[in-house]
Protein backbone atom coordinates (compact mmCIF):
# COMPACT_ATOMS: atom_id res chain seq x y z
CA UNK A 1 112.82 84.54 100.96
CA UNK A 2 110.62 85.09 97.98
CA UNK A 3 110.46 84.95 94.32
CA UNK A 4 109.58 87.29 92.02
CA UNK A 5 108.67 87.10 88.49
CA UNK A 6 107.71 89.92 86.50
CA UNK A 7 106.23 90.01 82.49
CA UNK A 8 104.47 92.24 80.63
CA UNK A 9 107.39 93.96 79.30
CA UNK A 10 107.85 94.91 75.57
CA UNK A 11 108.40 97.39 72.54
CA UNK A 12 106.26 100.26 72.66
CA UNK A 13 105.39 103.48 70.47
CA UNK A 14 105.69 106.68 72.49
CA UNK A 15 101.96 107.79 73.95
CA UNK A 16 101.06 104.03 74.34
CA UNK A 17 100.62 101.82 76.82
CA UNK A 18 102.11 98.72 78.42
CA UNK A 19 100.46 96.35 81.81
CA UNK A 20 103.74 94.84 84.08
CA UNK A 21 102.56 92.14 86.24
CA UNK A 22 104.60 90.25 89.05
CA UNK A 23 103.79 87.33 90.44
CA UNK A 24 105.40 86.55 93.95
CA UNK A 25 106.20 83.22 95.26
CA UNK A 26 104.33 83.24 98.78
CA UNK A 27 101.72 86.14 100.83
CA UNK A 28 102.61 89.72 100.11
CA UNK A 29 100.57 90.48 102.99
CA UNK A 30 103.85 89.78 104.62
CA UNK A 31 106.05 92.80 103.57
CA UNK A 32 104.99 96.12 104.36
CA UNK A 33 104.85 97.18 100.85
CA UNK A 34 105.36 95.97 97.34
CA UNK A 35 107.35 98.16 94.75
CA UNK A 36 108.11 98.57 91.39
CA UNK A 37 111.66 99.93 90.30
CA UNK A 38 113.81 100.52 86.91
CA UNK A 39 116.74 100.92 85.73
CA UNK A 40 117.68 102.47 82.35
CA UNK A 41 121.36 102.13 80.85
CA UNK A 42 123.73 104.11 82.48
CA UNK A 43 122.03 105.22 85.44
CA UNK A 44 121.02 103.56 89.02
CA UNK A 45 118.00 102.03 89.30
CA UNK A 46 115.08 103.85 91.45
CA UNK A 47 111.60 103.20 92.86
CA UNK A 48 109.23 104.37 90.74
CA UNK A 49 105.67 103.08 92.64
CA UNK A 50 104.81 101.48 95.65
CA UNK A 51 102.07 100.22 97.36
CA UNK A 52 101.36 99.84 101.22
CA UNK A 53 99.44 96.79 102.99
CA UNK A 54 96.33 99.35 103.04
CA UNK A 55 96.59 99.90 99.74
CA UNK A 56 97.86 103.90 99.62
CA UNK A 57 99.91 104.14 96.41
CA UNK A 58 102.76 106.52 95.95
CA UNK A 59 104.68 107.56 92.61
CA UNK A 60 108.02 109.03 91.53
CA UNK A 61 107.13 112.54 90.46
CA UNK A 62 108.37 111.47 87.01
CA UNK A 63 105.62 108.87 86.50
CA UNK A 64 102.37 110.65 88.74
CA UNK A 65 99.49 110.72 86.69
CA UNK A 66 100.60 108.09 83.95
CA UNK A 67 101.59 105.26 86.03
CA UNK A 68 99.22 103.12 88.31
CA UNK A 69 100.15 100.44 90.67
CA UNK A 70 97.79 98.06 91.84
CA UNK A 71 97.70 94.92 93.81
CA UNK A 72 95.99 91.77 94.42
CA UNK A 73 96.23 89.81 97.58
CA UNK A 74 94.45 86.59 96.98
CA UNK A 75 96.48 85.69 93.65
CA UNK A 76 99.71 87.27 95.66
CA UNK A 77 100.48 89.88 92.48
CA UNK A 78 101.39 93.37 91.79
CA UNK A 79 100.85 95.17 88.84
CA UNK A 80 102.13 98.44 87.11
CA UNK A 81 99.72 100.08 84.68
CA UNK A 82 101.71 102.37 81.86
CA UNK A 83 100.19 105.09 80.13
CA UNK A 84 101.53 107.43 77.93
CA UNK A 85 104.73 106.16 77.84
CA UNK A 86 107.65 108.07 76.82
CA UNK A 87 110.99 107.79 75.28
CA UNK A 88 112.81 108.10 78.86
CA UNK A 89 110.98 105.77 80.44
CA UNK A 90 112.45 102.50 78.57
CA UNK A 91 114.48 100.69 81.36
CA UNK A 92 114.42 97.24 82.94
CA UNK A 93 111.12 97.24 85.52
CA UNK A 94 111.79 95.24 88.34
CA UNK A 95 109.15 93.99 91.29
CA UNK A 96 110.45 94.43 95.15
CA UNK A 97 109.24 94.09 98.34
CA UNK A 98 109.62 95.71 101.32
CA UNK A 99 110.90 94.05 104.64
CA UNK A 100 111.11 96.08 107.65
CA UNK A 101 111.47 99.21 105.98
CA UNK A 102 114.62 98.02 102.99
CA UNK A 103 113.38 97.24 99.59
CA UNK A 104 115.10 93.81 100.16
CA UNK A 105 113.72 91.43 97.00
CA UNK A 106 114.02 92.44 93.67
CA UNK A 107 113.14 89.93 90.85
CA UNK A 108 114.55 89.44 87.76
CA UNK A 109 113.34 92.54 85.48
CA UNK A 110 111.47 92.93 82.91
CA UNK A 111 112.71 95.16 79.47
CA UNK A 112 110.80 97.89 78.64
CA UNK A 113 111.31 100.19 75.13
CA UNK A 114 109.48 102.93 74.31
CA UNK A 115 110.12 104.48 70.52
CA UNK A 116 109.76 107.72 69.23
């Protein structure tokens, strides 16, 4: 088991920018991968970044080139960087990690807004 705790979340303009952060509760050298998903109102919630032991990101083609992930081993946390946010992408951010190939921990979420 593990805990995750995201923050960062918040009210944004559209074009500006917004840091999630999630701290986990023990090594995520221990999953294959750590994640970040949403989910906005309405519709199911996808994986919008990930990031492998070795470090090779990947994106949802709706966030490449304005989302970053990053990670930090030692203080066991995973970030999401948000740039020029849009409207759409308001949605509850959530942290996972990846056991054995499923996306099996989620944390609580976080609420982002964007405005136009």
């Amino acid at each position: 088991q593990v805990q995750l705790v995201e923050s960062g979340g918040g009210l944004v303009q559209a074009g500006g920018s917004l840091r999630l952060s999630c701290a986990a509760s023990r090594s995520i050298f221990s999953f294959n991968a750590m994640g970040w998903g949403r989910q906005a109102p309405g519709k199911q919630r996808e994986l919008v970044a990930s990031i492998t032991i070795g470090g090779r990101a990947d994106y949802a083609d709706s966030v490449k080139g304005r989302f970053t992930i990053s990670r930090d081993n030692a203080k066991n946390m995973v970030y999401l960087q948000l740039n020029s946010l849009k409207p759409e992408d308001t949605a509850v951010y959530y942290c996972s990690a990846n056991s054995a190939g499923a996306w099996d921990y989620w944390g609580q979420g976080t609420q982002v807004t964007v405005s136009s």
